[in-house]
PDB file of N, CA and C in Angstrom:
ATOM      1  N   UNK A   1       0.841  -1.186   0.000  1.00  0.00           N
ATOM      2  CA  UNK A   1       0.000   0.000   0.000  1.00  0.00           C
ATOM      3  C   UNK A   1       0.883   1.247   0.000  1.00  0.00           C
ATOM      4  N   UNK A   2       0.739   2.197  -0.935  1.00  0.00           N
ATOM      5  CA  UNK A   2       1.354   3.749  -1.251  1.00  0.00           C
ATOM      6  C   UNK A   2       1.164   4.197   0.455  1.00  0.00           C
ATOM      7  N   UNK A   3       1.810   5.247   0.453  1.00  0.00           N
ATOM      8  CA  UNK A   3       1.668   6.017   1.728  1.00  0.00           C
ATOM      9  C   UNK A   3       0.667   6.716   1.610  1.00  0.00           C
ATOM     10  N   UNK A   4       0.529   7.425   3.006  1.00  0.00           N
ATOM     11  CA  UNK A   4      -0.935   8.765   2.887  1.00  0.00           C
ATOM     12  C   UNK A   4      -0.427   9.821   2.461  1.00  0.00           C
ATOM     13  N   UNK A   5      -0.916  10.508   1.644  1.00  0.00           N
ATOM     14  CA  UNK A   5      -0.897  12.143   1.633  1.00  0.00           C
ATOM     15  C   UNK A   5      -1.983  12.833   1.881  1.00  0.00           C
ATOM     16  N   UNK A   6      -1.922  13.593   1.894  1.00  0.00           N
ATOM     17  CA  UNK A   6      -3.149  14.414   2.549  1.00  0.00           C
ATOM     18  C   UNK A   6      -4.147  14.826   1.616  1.00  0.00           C
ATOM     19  N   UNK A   7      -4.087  14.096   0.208  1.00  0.00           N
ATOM     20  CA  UNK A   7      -5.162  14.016  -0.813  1.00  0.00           C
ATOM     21  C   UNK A   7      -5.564  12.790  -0.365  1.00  0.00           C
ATOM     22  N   UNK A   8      -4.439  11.853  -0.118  1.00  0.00           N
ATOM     23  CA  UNK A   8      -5.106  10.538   0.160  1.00  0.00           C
ATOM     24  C   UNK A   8      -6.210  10.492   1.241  1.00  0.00           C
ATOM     25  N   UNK A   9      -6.582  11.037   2.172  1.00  0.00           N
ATOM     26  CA  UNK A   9      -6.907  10.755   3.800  1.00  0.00           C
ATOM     27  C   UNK A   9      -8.689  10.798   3.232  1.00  0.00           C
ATOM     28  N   UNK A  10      -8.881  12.534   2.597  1.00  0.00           N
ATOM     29  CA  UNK A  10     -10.346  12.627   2.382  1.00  0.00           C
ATOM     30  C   UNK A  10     -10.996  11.325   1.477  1.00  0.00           C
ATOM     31  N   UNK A  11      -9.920  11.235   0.380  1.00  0.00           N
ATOM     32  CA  UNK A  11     -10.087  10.414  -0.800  1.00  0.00           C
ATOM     33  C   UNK A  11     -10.927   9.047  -0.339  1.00  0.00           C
ATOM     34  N   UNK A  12     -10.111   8.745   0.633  1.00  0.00           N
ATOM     35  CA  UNK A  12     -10.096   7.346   1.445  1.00  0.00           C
ATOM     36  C   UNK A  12     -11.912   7.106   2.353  1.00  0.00           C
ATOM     37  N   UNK A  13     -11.887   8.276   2.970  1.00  0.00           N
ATOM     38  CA  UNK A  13     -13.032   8.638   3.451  1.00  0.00           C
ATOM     39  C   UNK A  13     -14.409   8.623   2.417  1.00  0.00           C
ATOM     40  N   UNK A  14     -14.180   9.146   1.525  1.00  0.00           N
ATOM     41  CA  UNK A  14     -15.298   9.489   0.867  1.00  0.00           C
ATOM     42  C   UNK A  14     -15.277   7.709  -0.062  1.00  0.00           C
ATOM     43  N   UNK A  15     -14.137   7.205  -0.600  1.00  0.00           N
ATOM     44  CA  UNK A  15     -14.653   5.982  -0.433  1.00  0.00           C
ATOM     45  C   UNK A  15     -15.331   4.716   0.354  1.00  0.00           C
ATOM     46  N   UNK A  16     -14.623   4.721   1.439  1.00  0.00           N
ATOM     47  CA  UNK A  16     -15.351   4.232   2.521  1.00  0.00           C
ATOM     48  C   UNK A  16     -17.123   4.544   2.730  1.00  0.00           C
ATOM     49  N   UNK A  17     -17.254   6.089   2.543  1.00  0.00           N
ATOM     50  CA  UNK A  17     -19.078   5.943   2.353  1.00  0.00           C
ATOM     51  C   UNK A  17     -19.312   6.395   1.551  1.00  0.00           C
ATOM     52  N   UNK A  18     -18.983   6.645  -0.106  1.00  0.00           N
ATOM     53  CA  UNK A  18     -19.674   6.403  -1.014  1.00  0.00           C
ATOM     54  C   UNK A  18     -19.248   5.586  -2.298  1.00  0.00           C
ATOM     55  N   UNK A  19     -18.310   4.589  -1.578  1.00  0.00           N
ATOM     56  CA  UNK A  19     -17.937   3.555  -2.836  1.00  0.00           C
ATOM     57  C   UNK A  19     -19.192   2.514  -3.165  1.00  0.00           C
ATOM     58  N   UNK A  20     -19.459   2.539  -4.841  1.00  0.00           N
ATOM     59  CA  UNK A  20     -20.497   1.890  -5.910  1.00  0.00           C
ATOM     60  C   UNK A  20     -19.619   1.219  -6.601  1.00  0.00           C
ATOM     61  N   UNK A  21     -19.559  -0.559  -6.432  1.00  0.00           N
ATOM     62  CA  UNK A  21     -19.037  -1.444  -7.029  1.00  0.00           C
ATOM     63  C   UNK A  21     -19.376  -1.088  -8.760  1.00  0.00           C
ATOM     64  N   UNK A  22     -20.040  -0.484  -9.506  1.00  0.00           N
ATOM     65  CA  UNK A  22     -20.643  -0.293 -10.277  1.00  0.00           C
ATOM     66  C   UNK A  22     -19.901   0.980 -11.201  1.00  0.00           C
ATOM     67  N   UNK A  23     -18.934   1.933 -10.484  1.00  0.00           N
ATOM     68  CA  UNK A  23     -18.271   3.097 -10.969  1.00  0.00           C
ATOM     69  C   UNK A  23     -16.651   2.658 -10.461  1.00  0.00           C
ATOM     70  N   UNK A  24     -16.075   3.314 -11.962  1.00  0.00           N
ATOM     71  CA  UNK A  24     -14.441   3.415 -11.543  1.00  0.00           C
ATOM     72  C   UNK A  24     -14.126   4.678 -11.262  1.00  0.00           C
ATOM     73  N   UNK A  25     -13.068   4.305 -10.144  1.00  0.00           N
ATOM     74  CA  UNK A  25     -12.313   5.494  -9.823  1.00  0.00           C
ATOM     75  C   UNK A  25     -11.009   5.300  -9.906  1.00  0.00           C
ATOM     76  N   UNK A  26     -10.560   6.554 -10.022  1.00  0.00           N
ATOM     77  CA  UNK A  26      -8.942   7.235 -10.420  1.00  0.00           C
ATOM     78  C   UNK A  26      -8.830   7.896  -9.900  1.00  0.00           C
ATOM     79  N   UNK A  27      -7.547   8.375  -9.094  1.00  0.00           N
ATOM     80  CA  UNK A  27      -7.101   9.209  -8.159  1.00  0.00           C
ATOM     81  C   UNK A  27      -5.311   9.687  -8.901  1.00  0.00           C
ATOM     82  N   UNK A  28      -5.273  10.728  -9.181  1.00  0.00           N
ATOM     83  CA  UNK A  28      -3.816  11.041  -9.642  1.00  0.00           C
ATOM     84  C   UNK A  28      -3.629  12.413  -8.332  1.00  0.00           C
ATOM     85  N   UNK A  29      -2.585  12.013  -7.989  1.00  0.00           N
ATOM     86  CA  UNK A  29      -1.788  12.875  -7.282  1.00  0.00           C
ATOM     87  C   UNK A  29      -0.368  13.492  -7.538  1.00  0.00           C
ATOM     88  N   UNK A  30      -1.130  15.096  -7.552  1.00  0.00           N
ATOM     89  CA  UNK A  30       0.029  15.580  -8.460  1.00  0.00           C
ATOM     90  C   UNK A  30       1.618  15.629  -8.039  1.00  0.00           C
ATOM     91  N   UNK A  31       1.373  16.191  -6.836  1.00  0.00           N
ATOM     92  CA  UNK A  31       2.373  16.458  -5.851  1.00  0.00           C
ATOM     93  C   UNK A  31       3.290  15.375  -5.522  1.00  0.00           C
ATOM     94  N   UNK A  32       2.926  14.305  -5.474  1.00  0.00           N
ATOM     95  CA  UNK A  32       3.595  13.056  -5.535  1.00  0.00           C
ATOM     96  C   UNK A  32       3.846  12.091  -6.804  1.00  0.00           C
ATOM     97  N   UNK A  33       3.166  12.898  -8.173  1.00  0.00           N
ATOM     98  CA  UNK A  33       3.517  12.437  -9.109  1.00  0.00           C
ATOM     99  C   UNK A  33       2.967  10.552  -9.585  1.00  0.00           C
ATOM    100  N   UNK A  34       2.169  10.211  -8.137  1.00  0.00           N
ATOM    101  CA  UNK A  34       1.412   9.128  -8.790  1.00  0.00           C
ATOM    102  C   UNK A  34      -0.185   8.686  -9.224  1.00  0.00           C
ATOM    103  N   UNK A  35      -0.188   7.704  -9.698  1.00  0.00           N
ATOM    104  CA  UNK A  35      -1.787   7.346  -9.951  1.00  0.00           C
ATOM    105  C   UNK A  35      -2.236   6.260  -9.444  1.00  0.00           C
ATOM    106  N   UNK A  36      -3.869   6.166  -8.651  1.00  0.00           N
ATOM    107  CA  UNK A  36      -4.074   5.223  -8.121  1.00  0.00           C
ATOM    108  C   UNK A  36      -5.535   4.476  -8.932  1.00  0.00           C
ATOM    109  N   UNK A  37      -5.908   3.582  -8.897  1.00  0.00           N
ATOM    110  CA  UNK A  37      -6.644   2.857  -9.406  1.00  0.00           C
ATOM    111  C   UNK A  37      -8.007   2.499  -8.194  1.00  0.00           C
ATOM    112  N   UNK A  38      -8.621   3.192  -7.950  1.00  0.00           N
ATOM    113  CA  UNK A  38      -9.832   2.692  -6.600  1.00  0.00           C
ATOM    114  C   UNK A  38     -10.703   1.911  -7.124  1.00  0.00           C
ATOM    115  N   UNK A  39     -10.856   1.487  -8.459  1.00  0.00           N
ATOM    116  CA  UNK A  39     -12.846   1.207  -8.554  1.00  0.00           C
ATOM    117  C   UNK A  39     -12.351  -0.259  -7.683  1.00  0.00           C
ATOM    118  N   UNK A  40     -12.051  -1.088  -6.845  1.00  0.00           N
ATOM    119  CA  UNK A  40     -12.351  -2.215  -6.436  1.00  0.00           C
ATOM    120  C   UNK A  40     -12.431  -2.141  -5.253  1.00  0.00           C
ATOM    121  N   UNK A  41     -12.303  -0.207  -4.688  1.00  0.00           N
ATOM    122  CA  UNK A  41     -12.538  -0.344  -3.009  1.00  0.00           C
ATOM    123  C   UNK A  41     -11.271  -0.450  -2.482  1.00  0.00           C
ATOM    124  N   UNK A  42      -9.895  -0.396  -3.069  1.00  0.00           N
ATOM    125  CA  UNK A  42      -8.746  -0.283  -2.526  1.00  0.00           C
ATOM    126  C   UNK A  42      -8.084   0.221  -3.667  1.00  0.00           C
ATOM    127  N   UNK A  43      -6.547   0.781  -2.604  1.00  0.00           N
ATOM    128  CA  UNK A  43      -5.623   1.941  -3.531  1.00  0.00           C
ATOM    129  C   UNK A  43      -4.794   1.125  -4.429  1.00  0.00           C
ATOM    130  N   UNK A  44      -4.529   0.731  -5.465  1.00  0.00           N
ATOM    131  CA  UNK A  44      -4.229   0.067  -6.606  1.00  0.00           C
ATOM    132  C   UNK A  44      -3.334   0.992  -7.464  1.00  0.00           C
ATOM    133  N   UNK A  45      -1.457   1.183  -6.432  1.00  0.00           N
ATOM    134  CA  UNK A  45      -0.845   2.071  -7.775  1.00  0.00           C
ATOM    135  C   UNK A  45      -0.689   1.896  -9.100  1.00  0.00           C
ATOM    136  N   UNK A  46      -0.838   2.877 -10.397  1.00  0.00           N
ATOM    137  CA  UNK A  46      -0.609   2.231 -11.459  1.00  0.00           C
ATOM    138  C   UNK A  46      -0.226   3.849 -12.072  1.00  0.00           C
ATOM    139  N   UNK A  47       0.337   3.359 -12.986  1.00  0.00           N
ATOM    140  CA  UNK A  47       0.910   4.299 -13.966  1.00  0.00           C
ATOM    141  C   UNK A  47       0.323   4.546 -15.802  1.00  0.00           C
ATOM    142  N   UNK A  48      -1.026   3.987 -15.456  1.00  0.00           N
ATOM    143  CA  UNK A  48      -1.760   4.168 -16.888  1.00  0.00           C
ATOM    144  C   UNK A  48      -3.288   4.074 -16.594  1.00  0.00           C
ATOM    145  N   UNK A  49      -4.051   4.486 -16.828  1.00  0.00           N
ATOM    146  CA  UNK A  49      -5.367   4.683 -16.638  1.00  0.00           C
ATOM    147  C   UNK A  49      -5.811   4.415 -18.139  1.00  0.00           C
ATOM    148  N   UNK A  50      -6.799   3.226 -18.297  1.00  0.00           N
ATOM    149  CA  UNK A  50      -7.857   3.075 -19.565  1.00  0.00           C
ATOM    150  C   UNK A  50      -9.180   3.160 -19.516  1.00  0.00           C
ATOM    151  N   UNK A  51      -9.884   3.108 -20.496  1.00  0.00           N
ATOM    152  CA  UNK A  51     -10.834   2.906 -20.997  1.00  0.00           C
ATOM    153  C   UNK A  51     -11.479   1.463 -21.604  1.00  0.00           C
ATOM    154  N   UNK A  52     -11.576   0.570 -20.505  1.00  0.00           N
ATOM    155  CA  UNK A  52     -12.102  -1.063 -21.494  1.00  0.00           C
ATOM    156  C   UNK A  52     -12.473  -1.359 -22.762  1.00  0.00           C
ATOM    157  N   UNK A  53     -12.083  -1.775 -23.797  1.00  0.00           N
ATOM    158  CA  UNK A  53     -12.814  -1.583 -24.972  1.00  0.00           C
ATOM    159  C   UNK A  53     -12.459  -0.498 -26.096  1.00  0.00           C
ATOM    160  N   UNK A  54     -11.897   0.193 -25.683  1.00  0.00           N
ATOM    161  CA  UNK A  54     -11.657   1.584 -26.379  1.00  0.00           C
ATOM    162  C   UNK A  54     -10.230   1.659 -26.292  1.00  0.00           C
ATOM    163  N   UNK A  55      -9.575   2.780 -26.971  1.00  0.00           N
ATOM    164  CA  UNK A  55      -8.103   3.507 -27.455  1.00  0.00           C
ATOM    165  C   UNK A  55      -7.803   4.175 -26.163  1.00  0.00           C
ATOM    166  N   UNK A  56      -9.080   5.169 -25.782  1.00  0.00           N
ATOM    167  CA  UNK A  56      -8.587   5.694 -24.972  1.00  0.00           C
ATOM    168  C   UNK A  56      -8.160   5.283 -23.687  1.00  0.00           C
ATOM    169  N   UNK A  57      -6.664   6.305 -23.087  1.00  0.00           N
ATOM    170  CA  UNK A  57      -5.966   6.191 -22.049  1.00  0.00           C
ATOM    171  C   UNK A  57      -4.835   7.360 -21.764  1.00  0.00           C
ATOM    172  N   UNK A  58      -4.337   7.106 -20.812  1.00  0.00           N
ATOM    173  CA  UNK A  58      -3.630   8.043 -19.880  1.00  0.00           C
ATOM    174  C   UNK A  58      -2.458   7.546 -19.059  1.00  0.00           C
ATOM    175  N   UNK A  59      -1.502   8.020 -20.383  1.00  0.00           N
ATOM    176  CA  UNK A  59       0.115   7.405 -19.355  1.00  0.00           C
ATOM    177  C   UNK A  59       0.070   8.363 -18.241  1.00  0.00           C
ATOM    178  N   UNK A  60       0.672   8.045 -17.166  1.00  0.00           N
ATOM    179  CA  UNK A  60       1.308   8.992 -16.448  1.00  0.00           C
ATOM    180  C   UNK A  60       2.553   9.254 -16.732  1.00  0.00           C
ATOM    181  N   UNK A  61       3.550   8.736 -16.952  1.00  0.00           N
ATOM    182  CA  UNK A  61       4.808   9.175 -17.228  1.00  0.00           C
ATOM    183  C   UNK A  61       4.167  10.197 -18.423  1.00  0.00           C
ATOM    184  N   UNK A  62       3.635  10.095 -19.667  1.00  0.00           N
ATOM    185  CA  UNK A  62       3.869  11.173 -20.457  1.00  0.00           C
ATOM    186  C   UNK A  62       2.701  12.355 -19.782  1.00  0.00           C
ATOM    187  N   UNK A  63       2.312  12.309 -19.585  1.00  0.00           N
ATOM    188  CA  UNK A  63       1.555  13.602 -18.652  1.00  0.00           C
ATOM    189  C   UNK A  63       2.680  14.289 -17.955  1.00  0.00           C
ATOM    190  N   UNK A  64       2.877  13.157 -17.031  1.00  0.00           N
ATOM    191  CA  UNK A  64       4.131  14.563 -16.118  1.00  0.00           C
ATOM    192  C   UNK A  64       5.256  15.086 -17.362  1.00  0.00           C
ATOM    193  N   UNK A  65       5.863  14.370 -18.150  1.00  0.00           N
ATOM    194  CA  UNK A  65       6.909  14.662 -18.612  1.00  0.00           C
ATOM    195  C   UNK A  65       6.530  15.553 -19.429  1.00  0.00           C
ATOM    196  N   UNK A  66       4.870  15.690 -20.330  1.00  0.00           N
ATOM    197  CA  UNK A  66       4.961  16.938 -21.080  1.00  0.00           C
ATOM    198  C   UNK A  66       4.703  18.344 -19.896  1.00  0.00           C
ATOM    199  N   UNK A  67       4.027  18.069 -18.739  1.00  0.00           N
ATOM    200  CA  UNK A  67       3.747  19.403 -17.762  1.00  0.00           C
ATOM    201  C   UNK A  67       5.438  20.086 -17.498  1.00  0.00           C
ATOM    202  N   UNK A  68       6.429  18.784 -17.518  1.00  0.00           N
ATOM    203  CA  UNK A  68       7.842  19.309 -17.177  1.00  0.00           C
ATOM    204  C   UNK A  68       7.521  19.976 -18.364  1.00  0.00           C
ATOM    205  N   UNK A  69       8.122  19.384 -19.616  1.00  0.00           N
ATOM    206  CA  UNK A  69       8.009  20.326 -21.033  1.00  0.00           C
ATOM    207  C   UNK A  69       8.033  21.358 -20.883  1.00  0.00           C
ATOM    208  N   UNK A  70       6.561  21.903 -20.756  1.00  0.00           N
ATOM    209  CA  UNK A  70       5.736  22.948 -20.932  1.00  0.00           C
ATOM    210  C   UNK A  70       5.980  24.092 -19.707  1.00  0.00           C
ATOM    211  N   UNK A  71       6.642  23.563 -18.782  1.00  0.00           N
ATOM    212  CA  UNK A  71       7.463  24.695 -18.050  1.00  0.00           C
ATOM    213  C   UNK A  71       8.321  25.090 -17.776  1.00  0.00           C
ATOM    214  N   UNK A  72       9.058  24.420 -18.711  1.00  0.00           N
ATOM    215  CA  UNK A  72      10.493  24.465 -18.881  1.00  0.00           C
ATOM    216  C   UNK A  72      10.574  25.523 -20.083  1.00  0.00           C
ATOM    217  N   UNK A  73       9.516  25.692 -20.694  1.00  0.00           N
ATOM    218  CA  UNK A  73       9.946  26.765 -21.772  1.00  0.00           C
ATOM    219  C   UNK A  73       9.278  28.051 -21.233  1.00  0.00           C
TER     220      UNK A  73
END
């Protein structure tokens, strides 16, 4: 299990009373630069977020690395 941050604590809470086996959740934390995977009711690090069935998705490595990019210029 990832550590707490203090995005994590509410996050955690509000799953606990309003997690729906039925909806996915994603949790990216910027500040710590990771991504978590909730829809099964626990914190599940991962570094890519999809879409079942579909193209779409979401590296994390290229997210952060274009936000570096883009402030670097």
């Amino acid at each position: 299990m990832a550590t707490a941050t203090p995005l994590r604590i509410p996050l955690s809470e509000y799953l606990h009373t309003s997690y729906r086996p039925d909806c996915d959740y994603v949790v990216v934390d910027p500040a710590a630069r990771k991504g978590f995977d909730c829809s099964g009711g626990e914190w599940i690090q991962t570094t890519r977020f999809a879409v079942p069935g579909s193209p779409i998705h979401v590296d994390l490595a290229a997210l952060f690395a274009a936000i570096d990019e883009d402030r670097a210029r």
